[in-house]
PDB file of N, CA and C in Angstrom:
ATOM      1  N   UNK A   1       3.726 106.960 -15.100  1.00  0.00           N
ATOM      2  CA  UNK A   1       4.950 106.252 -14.773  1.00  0.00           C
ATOM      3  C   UNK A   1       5.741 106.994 -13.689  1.00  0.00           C
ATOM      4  N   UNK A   2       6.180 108.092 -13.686  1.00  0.00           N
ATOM      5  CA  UNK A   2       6.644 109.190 -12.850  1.00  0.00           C
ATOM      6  C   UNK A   2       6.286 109.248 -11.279  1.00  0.00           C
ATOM      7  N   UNK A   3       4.605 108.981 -11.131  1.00  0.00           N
ATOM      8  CA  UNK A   3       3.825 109.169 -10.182  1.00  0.00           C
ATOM      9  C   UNK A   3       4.624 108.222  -9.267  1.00  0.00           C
ATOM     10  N   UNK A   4       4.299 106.778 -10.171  1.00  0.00           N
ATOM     11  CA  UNK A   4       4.819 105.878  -9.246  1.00  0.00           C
ATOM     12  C   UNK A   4       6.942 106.012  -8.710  1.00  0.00           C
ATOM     13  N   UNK A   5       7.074 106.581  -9.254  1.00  0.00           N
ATOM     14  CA  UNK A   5       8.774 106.804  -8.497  1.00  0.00           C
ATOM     15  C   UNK A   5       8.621 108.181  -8.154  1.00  0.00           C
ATOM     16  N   UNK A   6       7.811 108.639  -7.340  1.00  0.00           N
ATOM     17  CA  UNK A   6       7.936 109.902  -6.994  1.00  0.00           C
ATOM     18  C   UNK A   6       8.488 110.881  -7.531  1.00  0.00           C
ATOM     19  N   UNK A   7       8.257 110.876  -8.846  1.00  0.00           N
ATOM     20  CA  UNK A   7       8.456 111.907 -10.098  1.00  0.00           C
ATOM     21  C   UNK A   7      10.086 112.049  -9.876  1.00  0.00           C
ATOM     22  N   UNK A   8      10.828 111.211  -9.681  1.00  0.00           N
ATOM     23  CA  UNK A   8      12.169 110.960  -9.841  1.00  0.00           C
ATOM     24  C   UNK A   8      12.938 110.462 -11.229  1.00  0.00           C
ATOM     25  N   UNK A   9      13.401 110.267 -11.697  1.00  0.00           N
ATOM     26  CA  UNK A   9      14.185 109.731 -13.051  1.00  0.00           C
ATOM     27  C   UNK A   9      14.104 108.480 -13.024  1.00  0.00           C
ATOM     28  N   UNK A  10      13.537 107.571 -14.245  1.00  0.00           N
ATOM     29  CA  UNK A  10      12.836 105.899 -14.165  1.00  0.00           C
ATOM     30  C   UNK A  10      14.159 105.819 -14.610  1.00  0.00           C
ATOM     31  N   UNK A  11      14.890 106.049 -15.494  1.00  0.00           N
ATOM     32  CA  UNK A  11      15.795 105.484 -16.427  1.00  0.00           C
ATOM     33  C   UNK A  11      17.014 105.550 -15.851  1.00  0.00           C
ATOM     34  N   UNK A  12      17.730 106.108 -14.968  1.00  0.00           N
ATOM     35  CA  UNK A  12      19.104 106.950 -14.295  1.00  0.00           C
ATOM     36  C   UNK A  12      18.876 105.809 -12.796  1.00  0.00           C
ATOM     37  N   UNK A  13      19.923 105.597 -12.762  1.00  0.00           N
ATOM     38  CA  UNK A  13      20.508 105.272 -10.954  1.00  0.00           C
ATOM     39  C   UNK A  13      22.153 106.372 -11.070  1.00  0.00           C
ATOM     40  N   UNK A  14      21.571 107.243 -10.181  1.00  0.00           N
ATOM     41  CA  UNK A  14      22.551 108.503 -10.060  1.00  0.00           C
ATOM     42  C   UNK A  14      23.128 109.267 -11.374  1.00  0.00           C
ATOM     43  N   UNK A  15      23.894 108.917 -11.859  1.00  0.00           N
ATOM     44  CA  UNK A  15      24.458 109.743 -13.510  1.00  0.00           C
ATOM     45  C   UNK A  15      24.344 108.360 -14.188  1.00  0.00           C
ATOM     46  N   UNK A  16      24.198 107.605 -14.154  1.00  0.00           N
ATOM     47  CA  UNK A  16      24.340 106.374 -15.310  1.00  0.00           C
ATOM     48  C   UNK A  16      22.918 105.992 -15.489  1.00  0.00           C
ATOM     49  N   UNK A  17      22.402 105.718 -16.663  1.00  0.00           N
ATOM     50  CA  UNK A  17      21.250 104.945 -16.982  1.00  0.00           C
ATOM     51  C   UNK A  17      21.573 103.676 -16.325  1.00  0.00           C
ATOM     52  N   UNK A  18      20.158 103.036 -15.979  1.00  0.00           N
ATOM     53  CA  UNK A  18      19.804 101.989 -15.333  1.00  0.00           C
ATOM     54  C   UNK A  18      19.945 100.929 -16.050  1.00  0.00           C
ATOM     55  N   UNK A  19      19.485  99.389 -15.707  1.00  0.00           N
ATOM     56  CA  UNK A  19      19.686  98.353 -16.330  1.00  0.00           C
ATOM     57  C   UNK A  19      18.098  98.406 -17.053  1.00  0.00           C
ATOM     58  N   UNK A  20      17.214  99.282 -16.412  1.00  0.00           N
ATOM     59  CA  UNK A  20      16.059  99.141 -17.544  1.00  0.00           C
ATOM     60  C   UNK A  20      15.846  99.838 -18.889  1.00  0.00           C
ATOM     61  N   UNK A  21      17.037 100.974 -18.573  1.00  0.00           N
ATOM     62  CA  UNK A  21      17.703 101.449 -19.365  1.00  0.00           C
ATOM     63  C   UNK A  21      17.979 100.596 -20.888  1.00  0.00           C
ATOM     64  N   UNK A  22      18.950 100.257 -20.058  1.00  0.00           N
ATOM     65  CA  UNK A  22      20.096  98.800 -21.460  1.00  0.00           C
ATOM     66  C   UNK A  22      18.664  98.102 -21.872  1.00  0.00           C
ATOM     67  N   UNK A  23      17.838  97.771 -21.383  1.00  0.00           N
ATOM     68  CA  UNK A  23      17.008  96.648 -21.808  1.00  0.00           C
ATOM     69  C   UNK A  23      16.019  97.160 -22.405  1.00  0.00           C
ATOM     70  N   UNK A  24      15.648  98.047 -22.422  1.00  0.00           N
ATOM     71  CA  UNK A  24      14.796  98.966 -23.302  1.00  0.00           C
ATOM     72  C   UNK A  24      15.575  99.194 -24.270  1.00  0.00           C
ATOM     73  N   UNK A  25      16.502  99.536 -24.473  1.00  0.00           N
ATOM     74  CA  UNK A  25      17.285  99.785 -25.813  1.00  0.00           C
ATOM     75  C   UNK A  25      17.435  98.588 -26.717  1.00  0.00           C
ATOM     76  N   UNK A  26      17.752  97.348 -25.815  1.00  0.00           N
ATOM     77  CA  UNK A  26      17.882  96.358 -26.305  1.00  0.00           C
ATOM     78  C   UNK A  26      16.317  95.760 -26.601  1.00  0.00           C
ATOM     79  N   UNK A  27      15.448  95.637 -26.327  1.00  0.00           N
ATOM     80  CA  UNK A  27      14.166  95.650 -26.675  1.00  0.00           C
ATOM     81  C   UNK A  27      14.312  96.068 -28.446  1.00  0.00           C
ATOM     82  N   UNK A  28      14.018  97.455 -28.254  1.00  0.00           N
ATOM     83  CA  UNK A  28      13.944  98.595 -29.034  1.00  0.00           C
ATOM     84  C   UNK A  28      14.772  97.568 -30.082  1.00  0.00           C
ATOM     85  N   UNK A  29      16.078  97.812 -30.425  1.00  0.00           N
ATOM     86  CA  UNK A  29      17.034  96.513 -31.656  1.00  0.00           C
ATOM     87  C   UNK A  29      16.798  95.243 -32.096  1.00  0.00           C
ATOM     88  N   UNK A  30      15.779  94.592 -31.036  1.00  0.00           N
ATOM     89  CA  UNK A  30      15.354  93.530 -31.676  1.00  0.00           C
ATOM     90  C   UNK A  30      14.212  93.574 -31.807  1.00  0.00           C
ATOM     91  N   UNK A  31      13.288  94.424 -32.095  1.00  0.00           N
ATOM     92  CA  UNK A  31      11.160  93.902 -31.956  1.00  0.00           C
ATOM     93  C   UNK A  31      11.472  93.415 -33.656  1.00  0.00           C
ATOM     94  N   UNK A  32      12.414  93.513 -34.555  1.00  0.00           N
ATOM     95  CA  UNK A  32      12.470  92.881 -36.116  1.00  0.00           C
ATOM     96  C   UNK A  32      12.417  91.334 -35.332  1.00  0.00           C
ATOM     97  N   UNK A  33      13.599  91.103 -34.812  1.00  0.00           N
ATOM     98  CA  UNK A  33      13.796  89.997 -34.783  1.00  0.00           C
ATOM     99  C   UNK A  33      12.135  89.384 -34.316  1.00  0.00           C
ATOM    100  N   UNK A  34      11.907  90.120 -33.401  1.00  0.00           N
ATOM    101  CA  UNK A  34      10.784  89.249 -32.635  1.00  0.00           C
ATOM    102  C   UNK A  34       9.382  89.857 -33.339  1.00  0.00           C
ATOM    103  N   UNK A  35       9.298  90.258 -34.783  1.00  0.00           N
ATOM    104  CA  UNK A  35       8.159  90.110 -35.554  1.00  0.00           C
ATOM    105  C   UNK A  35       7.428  91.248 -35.478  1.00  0.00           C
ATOM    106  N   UNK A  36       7.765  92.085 -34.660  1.00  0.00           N
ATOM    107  CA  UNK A  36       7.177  93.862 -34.768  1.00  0.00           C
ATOM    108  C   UNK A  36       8.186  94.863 -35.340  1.00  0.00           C
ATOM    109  N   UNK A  37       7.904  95.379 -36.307  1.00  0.00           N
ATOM    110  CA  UNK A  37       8.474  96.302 -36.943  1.00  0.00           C
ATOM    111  C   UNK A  37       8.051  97.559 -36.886  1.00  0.00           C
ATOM    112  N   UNK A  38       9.043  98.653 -35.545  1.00  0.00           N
ATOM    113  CA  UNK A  38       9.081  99.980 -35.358  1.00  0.00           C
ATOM    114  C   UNK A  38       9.862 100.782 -36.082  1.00  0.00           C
ATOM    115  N   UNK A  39       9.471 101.833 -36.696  1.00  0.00           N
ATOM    116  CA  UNK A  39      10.139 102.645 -37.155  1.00  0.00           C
ATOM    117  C   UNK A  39      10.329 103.917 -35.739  1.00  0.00           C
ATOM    118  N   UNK A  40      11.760 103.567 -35.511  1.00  0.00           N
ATOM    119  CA  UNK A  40      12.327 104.514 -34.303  1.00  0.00           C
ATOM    120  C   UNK A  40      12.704 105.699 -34.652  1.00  0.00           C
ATOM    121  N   UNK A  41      11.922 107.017 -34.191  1.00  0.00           N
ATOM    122  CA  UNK A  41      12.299 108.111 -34.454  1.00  0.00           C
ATOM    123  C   UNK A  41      13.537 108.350 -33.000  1.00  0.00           C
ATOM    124  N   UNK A  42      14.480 109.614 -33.652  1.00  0.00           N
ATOM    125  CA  UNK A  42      15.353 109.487 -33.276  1.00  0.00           C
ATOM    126  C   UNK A  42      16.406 108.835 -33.074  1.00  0.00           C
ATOM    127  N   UNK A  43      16.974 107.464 -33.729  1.00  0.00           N
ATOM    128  CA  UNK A  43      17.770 106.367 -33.698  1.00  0.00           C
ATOM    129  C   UNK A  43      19.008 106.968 -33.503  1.00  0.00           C
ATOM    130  N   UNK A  44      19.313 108.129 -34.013  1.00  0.00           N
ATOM    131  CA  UNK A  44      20.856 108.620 -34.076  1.00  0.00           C
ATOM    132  C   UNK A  44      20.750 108.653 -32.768  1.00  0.00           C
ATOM    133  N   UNK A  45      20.505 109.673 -32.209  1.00  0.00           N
ATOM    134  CA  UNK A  45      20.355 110.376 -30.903  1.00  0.00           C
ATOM    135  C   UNK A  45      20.375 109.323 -29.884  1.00  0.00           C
ATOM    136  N   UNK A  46      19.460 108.304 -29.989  1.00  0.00           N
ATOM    137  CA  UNK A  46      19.378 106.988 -28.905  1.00  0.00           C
ATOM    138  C   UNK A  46      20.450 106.003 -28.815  1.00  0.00           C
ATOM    139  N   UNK A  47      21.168 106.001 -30.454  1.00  0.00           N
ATOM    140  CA  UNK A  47      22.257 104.998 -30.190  1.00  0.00           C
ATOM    141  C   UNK A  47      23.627 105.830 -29.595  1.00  0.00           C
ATOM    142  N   UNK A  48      23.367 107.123 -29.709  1.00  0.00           N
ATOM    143  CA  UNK A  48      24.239 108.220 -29.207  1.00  0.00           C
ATOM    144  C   UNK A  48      24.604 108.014 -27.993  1.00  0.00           C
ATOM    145  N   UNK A  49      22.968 108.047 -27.409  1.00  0.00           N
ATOM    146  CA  UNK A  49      23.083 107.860 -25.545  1.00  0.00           C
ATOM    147  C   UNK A  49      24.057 106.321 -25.209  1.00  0.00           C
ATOM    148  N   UNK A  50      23.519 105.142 -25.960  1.00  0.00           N
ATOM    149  CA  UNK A  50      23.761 103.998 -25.487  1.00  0.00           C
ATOM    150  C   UNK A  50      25.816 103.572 -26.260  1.00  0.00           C
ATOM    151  N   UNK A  51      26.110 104.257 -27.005  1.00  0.00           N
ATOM    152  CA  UNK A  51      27.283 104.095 -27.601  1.00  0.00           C
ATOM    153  C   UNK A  51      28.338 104.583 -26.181  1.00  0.00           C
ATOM    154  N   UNK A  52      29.135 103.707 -25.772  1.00  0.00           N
ATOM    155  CA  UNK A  52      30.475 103.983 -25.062  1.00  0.00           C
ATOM    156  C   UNK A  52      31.751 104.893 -25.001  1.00  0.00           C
ATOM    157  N   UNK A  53      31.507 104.754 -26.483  1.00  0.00           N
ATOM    158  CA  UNK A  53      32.993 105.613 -27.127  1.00  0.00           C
ATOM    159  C   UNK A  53      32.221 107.041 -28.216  1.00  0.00           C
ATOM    160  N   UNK A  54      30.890 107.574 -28.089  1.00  0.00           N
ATOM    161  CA  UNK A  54      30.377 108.692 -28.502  1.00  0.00           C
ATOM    162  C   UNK A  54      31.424 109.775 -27.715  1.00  0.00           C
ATOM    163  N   UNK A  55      31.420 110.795 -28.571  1.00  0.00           N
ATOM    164  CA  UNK A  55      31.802 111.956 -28.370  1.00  0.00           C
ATOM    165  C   UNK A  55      31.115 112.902 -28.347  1.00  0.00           C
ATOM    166  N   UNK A  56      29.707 112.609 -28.932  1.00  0.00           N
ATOM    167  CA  UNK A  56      28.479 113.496 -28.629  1.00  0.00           C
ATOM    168  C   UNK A  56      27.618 113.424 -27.495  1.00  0.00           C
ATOM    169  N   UNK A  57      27.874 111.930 -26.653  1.00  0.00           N
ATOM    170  CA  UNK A  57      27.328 111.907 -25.744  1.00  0.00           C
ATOM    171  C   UNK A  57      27.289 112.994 -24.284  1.00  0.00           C
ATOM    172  N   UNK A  58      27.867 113.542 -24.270  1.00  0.00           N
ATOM    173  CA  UNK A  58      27.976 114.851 -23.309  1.00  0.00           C
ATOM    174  C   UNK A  58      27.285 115.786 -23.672  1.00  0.00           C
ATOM    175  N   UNK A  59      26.682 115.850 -25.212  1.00  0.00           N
ATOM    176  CA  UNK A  59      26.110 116.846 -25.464  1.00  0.00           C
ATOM    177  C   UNK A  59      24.731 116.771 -25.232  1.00  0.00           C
ATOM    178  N   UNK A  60      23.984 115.353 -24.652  1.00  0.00           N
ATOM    179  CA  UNK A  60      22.973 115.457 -24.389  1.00  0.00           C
ATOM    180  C   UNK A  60      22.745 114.912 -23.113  1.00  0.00           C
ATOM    181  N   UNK A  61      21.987 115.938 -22.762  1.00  0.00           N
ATOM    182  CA  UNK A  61      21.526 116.000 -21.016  1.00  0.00           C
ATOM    183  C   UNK A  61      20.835 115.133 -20.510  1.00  0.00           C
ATOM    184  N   UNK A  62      20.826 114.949 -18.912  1.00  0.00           N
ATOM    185  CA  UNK A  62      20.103 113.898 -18.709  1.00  0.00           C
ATOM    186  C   UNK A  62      18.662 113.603 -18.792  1.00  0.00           C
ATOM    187  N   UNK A  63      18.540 114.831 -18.457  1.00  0.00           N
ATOM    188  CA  UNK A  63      17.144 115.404 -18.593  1.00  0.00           C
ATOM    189  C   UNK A  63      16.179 115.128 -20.268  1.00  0.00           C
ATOM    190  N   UNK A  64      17.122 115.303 -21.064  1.00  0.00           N
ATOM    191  CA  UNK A  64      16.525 115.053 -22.229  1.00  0.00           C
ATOM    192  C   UNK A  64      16.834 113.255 -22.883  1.00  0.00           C
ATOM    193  N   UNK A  65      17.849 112.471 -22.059  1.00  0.00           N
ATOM    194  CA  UNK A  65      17.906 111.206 -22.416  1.00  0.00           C
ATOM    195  C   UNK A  65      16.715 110.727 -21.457  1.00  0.00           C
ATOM    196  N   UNK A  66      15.959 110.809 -20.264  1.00  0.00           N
ATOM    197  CA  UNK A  66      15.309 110.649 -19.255  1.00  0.00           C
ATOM    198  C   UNK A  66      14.177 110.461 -20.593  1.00  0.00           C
ATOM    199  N   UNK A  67      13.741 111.550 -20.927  1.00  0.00           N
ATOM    200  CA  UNK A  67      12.456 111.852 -22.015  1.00  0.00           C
ATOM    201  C   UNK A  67      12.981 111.000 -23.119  1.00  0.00           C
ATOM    202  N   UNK A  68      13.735 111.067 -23.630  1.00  0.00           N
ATOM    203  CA  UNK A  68      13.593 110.059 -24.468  1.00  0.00           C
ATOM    204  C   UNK A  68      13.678 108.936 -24.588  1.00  0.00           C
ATOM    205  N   UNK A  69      13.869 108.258 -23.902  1.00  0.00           N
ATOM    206  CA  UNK A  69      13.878 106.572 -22.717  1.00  0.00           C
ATOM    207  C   UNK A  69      12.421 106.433 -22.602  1.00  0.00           C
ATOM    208  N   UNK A  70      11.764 107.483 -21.943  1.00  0.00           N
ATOM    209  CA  UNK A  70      10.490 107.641 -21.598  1.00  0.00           C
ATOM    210  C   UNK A  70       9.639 107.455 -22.956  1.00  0.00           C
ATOM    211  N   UNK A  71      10.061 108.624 -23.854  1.00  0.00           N
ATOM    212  CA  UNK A  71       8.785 108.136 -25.339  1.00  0.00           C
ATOM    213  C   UNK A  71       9.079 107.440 -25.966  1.00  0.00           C
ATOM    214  N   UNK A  72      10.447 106.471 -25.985  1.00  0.00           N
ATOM    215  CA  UNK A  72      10.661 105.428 -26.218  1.00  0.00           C
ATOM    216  C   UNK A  72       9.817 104.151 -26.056  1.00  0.00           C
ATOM    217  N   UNK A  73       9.849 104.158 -24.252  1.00  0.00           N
ATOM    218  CA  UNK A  73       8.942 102.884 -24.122  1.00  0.00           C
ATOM    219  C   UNK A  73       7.923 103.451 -24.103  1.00  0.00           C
ATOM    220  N   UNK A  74       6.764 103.985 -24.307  1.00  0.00           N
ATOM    221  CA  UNK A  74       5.754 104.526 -25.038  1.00  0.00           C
ATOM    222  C   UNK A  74       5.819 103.967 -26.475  1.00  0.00           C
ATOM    223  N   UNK A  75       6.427 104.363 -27.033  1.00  0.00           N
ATOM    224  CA  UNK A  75       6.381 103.665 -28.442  1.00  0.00           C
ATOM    225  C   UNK A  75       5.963 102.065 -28.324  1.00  0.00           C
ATOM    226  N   UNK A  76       7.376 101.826 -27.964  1.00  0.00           N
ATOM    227  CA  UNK A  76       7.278 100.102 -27.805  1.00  0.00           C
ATOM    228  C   UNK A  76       6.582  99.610 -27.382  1.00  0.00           C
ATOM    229  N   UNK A  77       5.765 100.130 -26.256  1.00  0.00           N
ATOM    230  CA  UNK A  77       4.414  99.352 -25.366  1.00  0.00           C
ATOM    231  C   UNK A  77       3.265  99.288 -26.450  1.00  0.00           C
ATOM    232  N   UNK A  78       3.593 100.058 -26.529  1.00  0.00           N
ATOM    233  CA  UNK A  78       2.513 100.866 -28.174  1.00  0.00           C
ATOM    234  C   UNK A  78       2.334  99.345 -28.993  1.00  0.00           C
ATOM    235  N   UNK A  79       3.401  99.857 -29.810  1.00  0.00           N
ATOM    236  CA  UNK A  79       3.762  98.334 -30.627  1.00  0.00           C
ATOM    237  C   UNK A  79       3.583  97.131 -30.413  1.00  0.00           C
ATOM    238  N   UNK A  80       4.273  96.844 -29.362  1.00  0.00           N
ATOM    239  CA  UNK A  80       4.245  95.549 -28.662  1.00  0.00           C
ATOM    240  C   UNK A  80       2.342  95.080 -28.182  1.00  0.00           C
ATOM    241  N   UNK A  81       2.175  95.970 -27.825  1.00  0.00           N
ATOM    242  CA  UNK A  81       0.518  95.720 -27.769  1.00  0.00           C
ATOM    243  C   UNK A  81      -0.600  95.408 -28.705  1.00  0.00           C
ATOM    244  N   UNK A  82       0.024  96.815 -29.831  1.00  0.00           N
ATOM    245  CA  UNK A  82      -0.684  96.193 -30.360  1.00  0.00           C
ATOM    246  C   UNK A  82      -0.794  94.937 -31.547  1.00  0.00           C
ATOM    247  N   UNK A  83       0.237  94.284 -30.856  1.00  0.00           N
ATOM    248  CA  UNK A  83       0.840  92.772 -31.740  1.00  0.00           C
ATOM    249  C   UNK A  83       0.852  92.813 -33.259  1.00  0.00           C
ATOM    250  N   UNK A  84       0.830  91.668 -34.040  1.00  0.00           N
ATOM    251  CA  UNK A  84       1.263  91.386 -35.288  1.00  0.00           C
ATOM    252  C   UNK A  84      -0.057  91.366 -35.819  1.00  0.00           C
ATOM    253  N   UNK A  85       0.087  91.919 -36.969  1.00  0.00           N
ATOM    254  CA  UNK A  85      -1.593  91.187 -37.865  1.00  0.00           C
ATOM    255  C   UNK A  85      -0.775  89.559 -38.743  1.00  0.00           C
ATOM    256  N   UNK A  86      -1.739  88.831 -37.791  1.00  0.00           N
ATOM    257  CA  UNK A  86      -1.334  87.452 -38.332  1.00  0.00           C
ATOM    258  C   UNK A  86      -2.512  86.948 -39.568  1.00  0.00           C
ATOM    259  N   UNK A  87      -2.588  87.954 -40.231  1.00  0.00           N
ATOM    260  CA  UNK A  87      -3.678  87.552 -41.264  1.00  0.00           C
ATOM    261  C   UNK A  87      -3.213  86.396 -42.191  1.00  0.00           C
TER     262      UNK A  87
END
């Protein structure tokens, strides 16, 4: 993933997460609704990043929200792929 943005930050446009950002998160809150059920490691920490009015949010770097955005959608591609057992 990296390769292709010249090993630059996928998730960030300057200090703010991106809109693929928001939509990965928002992904991530609904795969119940839409019939895949992830168990999200880290949930505190992620709704940390995406919460407005956190007070912990300063405490985590960009560098480490970058990575976790990143094994995030890893997960979800994950999931999402490998679809529902419609037995």
């Amino acid at each position: 993933m990296y390769k292709n943005k010249a090993y630059k930050p996928i998730w960030f446009e300057g200090n703010d997460i991106n809109e693929f950002g928001y939509l990965l998160y928002h992904k991530l809150n609904s795969t119940y609704e839409e019939g895949v059920q992830i168990e999200i490691p880290y949930k505190k920490k992620l709704d940390e990043v995406f919460n407005e009015e956190s007070t912990s949010k300063s405490k985590i770097s960009d560098s480490d929200t970058e990575l976790l955005l990143s094994s995030m959608y890893i997960l979800y591609a994950k999931h999402v792929y490998q679809g529902i057992d419609a037995r």
